[in-house]
Protein backbone atom coordinates (compact mmCIF):
# COMPACT_ATOMS: atom_id res chain seq x y z
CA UNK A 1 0.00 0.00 0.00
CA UNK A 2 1.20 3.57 -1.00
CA UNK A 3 0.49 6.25 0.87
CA UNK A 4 1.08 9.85 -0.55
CA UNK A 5 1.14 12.46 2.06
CA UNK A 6 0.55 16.42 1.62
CA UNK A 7 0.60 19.33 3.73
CA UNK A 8 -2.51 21.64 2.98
CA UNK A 9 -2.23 24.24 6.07
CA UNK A 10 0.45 24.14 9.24
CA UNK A 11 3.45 23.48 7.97
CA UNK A 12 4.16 20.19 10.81
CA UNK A 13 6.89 18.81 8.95
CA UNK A 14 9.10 21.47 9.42
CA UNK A 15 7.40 22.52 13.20
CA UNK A 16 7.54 18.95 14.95
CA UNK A 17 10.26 16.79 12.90
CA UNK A 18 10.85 14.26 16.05
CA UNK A 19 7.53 13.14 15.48
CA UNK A 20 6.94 13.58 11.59
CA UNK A 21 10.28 11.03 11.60
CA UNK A 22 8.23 9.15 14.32
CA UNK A 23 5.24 8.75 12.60
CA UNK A 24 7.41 7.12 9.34
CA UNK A 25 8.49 4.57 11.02
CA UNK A 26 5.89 3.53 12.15
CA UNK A 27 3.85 3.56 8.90
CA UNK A 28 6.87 1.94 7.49
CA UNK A 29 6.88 -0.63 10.53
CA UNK A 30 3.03 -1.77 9.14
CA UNK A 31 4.60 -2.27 5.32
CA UNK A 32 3.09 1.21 4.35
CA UNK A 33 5.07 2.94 1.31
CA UNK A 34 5.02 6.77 1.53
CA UNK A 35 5.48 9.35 -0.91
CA UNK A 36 6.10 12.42 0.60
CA UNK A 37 4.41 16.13 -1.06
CA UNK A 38 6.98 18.49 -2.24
CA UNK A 39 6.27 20.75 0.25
CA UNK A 40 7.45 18.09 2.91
CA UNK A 41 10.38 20.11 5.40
CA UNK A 42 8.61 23.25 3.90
CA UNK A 43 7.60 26.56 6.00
CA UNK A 44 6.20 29.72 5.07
CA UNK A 45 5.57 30.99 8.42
CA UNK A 46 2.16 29.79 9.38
CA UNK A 47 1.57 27.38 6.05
CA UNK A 48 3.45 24.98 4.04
CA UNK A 49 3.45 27.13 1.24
CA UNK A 50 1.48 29.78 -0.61
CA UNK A 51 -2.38 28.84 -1.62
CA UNK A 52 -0.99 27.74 -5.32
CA UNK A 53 2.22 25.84 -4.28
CA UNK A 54 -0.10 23.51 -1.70
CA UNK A 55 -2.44 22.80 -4.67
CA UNK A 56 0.01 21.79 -6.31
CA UNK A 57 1.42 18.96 -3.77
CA UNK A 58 -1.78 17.97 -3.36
CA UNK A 59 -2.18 17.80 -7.52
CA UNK A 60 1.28 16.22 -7.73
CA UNK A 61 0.04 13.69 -5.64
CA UNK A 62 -3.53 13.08 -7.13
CA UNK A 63 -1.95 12.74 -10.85
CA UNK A 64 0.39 9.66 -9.05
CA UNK A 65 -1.91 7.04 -10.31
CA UNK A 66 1.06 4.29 -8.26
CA UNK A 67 -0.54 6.03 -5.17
CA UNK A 68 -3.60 4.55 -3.04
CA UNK A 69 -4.00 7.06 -0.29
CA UNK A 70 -3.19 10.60 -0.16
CA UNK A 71 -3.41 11.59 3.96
CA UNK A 72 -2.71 14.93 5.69
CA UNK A 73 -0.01 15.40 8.09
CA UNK A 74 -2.08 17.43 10.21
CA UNK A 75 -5.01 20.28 10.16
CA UNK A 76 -4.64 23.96 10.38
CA UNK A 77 -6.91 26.88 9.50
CA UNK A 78 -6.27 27.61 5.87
CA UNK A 79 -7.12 24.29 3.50
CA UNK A 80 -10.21 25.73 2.14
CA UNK A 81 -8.25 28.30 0.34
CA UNK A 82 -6.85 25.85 -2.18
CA UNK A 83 -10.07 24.15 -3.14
CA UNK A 84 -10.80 26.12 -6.46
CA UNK A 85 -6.86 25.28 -7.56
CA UNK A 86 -7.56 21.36 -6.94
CA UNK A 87 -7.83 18.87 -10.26
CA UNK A 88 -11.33 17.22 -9.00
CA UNK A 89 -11.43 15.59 -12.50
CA UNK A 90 -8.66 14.14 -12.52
CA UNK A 91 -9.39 12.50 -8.87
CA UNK A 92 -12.83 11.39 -9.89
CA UNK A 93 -11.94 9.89 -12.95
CA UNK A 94 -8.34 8.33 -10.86
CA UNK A 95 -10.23 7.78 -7.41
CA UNK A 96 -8.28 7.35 -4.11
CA UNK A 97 -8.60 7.21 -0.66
CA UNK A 98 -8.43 10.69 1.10
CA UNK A 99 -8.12 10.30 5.16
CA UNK A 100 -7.44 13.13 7.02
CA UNK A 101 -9.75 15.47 9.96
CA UNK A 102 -9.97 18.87 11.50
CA UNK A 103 -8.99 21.15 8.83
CA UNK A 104 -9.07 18.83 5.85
CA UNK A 105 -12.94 19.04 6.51
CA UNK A 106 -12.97 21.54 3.65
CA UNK A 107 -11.04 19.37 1.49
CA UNK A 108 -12.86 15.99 2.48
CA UNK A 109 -16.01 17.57 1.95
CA UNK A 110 -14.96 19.30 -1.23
CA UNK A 111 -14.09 15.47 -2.57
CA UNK A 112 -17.38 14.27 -1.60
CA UNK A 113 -19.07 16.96 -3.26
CA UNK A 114 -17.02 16.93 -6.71
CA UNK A 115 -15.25 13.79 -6.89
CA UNK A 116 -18.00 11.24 -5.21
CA UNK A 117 -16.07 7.96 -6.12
CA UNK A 118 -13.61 8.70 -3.84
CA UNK A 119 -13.95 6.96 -0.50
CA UNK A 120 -13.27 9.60 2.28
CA UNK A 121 -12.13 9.34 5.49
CA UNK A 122 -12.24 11.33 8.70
CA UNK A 123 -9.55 9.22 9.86
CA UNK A 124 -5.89 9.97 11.14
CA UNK A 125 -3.47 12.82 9.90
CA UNK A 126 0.00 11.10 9.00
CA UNK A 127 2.08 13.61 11.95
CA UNK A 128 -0.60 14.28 14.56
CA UNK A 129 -1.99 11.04 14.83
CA UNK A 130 0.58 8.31 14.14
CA UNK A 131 3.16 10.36 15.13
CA UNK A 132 1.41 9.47 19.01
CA UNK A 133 3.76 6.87 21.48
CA UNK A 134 2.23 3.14 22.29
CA UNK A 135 -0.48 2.07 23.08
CA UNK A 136 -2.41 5.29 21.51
CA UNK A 137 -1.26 4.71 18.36
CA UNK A 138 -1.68 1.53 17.95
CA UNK A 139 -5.21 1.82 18.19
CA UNK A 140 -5.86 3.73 15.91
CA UNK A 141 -3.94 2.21 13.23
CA UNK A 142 -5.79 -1.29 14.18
CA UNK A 143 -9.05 0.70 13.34
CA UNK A 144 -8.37 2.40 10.33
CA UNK A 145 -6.46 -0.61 9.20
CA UNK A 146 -10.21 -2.39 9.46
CA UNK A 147 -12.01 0.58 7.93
CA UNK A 148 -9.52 0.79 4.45
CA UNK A 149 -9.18 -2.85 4.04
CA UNK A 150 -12.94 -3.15 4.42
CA UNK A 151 -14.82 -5.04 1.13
CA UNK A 152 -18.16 -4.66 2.72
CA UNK A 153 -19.94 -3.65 5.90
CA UNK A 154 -17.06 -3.66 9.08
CA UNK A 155 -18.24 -2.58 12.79
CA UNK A 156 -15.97 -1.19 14.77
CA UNK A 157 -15.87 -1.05 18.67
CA UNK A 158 -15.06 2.48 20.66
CA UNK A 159 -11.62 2.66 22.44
CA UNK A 160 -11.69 1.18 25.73
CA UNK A 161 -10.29 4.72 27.00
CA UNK A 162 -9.51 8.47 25.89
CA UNK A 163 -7.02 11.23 26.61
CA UNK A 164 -7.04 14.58 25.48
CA UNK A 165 -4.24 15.54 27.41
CA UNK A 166 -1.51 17.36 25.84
CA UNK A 167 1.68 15.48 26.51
CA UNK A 168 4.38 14.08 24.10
CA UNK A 169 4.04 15.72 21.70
CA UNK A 170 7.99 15.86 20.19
CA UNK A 171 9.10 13.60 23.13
CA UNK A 172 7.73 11.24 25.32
CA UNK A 173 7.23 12.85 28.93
CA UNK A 174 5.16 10.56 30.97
CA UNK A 175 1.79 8.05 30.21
CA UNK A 176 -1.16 9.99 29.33
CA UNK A 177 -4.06 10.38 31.99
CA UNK A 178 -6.62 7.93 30.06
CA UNK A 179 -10.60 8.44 31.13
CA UNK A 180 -12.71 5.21 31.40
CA UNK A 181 -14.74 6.15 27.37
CA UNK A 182 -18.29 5.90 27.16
CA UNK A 183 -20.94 7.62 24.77
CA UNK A 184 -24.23 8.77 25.30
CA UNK A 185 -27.91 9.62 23.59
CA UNK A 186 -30.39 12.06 24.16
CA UNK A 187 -33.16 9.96 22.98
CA UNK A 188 -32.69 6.68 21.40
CA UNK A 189 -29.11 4.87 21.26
CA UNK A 190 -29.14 3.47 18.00
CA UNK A 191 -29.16 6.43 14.79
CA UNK A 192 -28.79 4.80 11.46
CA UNK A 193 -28.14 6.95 7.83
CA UNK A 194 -25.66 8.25 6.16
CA UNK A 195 -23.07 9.83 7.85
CA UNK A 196 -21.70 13.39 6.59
CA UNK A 197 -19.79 16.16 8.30
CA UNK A 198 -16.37 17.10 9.87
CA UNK A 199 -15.03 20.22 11.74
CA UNK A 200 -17.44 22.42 12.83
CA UNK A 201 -14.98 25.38 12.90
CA UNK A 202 -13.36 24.49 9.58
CA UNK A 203 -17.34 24.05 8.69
CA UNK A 204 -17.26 27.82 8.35
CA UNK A 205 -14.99 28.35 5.71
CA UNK A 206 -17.08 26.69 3.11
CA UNK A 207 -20.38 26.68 4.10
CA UNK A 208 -22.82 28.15 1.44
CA UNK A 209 -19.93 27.28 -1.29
CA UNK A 210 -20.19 25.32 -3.56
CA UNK A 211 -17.53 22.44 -1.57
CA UNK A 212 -20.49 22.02 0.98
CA UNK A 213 -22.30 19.13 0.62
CA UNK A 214 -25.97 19.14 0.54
CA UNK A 215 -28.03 17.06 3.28
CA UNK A 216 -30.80 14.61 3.19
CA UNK A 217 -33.32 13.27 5.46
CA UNK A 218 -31.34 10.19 5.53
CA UNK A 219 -27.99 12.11 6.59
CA UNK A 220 -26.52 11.88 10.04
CA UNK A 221 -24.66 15.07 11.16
CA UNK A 222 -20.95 14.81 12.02
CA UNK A 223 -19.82 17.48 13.74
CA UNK A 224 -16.60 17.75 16.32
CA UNK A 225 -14.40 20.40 16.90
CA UNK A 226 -11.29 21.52 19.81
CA UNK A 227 -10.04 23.74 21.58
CA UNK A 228 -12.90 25.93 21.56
CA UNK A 229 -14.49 27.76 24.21
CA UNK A 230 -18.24 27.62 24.65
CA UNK A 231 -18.56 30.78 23.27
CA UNK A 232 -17.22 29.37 20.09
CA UNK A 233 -19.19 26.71 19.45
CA UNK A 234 -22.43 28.65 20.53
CA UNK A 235 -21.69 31.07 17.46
CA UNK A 236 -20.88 27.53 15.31
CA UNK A 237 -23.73 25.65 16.33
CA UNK A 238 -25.86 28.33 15.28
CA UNK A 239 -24.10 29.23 11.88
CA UNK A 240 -25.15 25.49 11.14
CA UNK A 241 -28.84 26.13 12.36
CA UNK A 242 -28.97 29.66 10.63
CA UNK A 243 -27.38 27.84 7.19
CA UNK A 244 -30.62 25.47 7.61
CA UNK A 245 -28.73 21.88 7.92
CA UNK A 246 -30.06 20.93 11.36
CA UNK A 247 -33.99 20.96 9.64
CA UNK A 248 -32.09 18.55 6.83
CA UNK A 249 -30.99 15.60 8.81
CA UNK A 250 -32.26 13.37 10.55
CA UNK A 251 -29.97 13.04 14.02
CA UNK A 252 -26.11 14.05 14.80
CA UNK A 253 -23.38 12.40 16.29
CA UNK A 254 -20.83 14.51 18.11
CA UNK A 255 -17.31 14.10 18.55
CA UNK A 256 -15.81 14.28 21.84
CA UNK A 257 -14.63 18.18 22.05
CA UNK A 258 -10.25 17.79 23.14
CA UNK A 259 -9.61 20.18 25.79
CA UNK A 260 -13.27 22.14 25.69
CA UNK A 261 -13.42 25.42 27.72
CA UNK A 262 -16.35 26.31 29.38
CA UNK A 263 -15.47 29.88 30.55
CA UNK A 264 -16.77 28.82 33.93
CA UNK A 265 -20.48 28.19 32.87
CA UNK A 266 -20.24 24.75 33.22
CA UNK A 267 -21.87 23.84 30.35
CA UNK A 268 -20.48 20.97 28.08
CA UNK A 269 -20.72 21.09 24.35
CA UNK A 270 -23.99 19.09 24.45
CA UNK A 271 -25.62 21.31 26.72
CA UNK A 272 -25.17 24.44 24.07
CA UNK A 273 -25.98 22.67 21.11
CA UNK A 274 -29.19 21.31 22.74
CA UNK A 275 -29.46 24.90 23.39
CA UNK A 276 -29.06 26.53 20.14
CA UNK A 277 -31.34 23.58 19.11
CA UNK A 278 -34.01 25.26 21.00
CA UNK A 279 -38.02 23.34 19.85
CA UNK A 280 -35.99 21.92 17.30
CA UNK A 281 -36.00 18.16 17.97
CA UNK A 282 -33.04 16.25 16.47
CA UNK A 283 -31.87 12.64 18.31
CA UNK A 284 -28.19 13.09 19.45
CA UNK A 285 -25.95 10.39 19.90
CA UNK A 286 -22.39 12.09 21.63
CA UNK A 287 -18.90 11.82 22.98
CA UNK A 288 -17.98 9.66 19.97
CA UNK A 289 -14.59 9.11 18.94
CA UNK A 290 -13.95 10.45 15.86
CA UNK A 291 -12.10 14.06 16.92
CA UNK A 292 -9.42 15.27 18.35
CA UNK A 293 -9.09 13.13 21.05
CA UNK A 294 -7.12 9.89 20.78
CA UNK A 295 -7.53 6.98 19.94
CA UNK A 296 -9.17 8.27 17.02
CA UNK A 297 -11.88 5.88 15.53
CA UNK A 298 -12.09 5.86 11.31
CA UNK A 299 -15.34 6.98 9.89
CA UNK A 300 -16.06 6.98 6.27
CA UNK A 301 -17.83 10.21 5.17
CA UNK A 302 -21.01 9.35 2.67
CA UNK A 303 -21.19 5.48 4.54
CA UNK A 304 -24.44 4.11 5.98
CA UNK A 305 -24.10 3.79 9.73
CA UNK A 306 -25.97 2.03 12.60
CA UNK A 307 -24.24 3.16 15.58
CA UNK A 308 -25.31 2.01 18.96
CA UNK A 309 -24.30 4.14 21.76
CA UNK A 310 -24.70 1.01 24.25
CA UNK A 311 -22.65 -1.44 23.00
CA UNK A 312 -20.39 1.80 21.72
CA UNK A 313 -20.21 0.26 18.48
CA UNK A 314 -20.91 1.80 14.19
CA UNK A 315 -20.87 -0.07 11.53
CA UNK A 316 -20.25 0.84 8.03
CA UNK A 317 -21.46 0.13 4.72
CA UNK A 318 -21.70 1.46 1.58
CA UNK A 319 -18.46 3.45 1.35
C-alpha cells in the first residue's frame, strides 16, 4: 500500500520533525510505502506554502496514479483556500482514498461533493496522529487498518479509554491520563443513515460554497471540533442552524470536544448545542470518537451507519 502524504495548512513537517520522523516509522513498521508532497520540510511561516504551491502537492500527488491514499499530516486553519486550484477531474476519474480530519474538513467535503467515487475518510493525519507513542497509536492504526481494508460492511468497537491531554508531543514525557470512554444519547441509542460532516470550525470556511455538501433526510450530522471555548461553538452551532442543515438531517453524532473550555459556565458542548437547538428536535448520539481526542476511531464520510451508543459500536457500509 502507498500512501502519498501532503501538507494543505500548518506546515508540521518542518514545526515537529521528532515526530513527523516518528510517525514514518511507524507507517513503514506496518509495510506502508510513503510518498512524501513536495512541500514536505517546507515553511512559510504559518503554512506549508502559498495557496498555489499547496495545490500543487496535493495535484502532484492526485496525478500519481502508483498512489492509493493521499493523507494529511495534520489540520490547520487555511485548506479551504486551495479548493478552487484542486484537479477534482482528474481525482474522480483516478479515485483514491483521502483520510485526514480537522482542517481537511474543507477538502474531504470538497471530494465528496465533486469527486464522489472517492472513499473519504475522517480518519488519522500522518504527523498528529501516528506520530502518538504506544499504546495510543496503535489503536488507531488497528481501526483504520479495518475501515480501508474493508470489502463490505465492518463494525468497529469504541476505544476502551480516551485522553485529550496534551503530553508528548515531540518527546515522550510521561503516560497519558486515560478516562474510562463511554458515549451517550439524548433519545434513542441506536441512529442509522448516512453519515456526513467534519469540523465544525473548519465548517465555516465553506459553508454556502459550492464544496459544501448538501443534506438529506437520511444524513446523520458529524460534527466535532477543539479547543474551543463555549462561546465558540455557541456562534458555530448556530451558523449550522442559521445555514438550515439541522432541519435537513435526521440526528447528529458529536465528537468528543479535546480540551473544551467552558469559561466557567459549566456547560459541556452538548448542553449548548441542545441549546441553540431550542423546539428543534433532532436525536443526538455524543462523545464519539472520531475528533481530536485519541484513539481516534475511522469513519467513512457518505457510509451508511448504525451506531449504537450502548454497545459503543458503528458499523459501516456502503463506502
Amino acid at each position: 500500500m502507498k500512501i502519498g502524504f501532503f501538507s494543505s495548512s500548518t506546515p508540521i513537517t518542518k514545526i515537529s520533525p521528532k515526530r513527523f520522523i516518528r510517525a514514518k516509522q511507524f507507517l513503514e513498521t506496518k509495510g506502508i510505502e510513503l510518498v512524501a508532497g513536495k512541500l514536505t520540510g517546507q515553511s512559510d511561516f504559518y503554512r506549508a506554502g502559498s495557496i498555489k504551491e499547496r495545490a500543487d502537492e496535493i495535484n502532484q500527488l492526485i496525478h500519481d496514479n502508483s498512489i492509493d491514499i493521499l493523507m494529511a499530516t495534520i489540520g490547520g486553519s487555511n485548506t479551504n483556500a486551495i479548493l478552487e486550484y484542486l484537479d477534482f477531474d482528474y481525482l474522480q476519474a483516478h479515485p483514491k482514498i483521502i483520510v485526514g480530519y480537522s482542517d481537511i474538513t474543507a477538502f474531504l467535503l470538497a471530494v465528496k461533493t465533486k469527486a464522489p467515487a472517492c472513499r473519504v475518510l475522517y480518519g488519522p493525519a500522518l504527523v498528529a496522529s501516528f506520530g502518538e507513542f504506544s499504546p495510543i497509536v496503535d489503536v488507531t492504526w488497528e481501526d483504520f487498518e479495518q475501515v480501508i481494508l474493508a470489502t463490505s460492511t465492518v463494525t468497529v468497537a469504541a476505544p476502551e479509554e480516551w485522553t485529550d491531554e496534551q503530553v508528548n508531543w515531540e518527546n515522550f514525557e510521561h503516560d497519558k491520563q486515560m478516562f474510562q470512554n463511554k458515549w451517550h444519547y439524548t433519545d434513542t441509542p441506536i441512529l442509522t443513515g448516512r453519515i456526513i460532516g467534519g469540523n465544525l470550525n473548519t465548517m465555516s470556511g465553506i459553508i454556502g460554497s459550492k464544496y459544501f455538501p448538501e443534506f438529506t433526510k437520511d444524513d446523520l450530522l458529524l460534527i466535532e471540533d477543539a479547543e474551543k471555548d463555549a462561546s465558540i461553538i455557541e456562534k458555530n452551532f448556530a451558523m449550522i442552524k442559521n445555514a438550515g442543515v439541522f432541519d435537513q438531517v435526521k440526528g447528529i453524532i458529536l465528537g468528543k470536544h479535546a480540551l473544551f473550555d467552558d469559561l466557567g459556565t459549566g456547560r459541556r458542548p452538548i448542553d449548548i448545542l441542545l441549546e441553540v437547538l431550542g423546539d428543534k428536535k433532532l436525536p443526538i448520539i455524543y462523545d464519539y470518537d472520531s475528533s481530536h481526542t485519541v484513539p481516534m476511531l475511522t469513519t467513512p464520510l457518505g457510509a451508511q451507519v448504525r451506531i449504537d451508543a450502548e454497545k459503543m459500536q458503528i458499523s459501516f457500509s456502503e463506502f
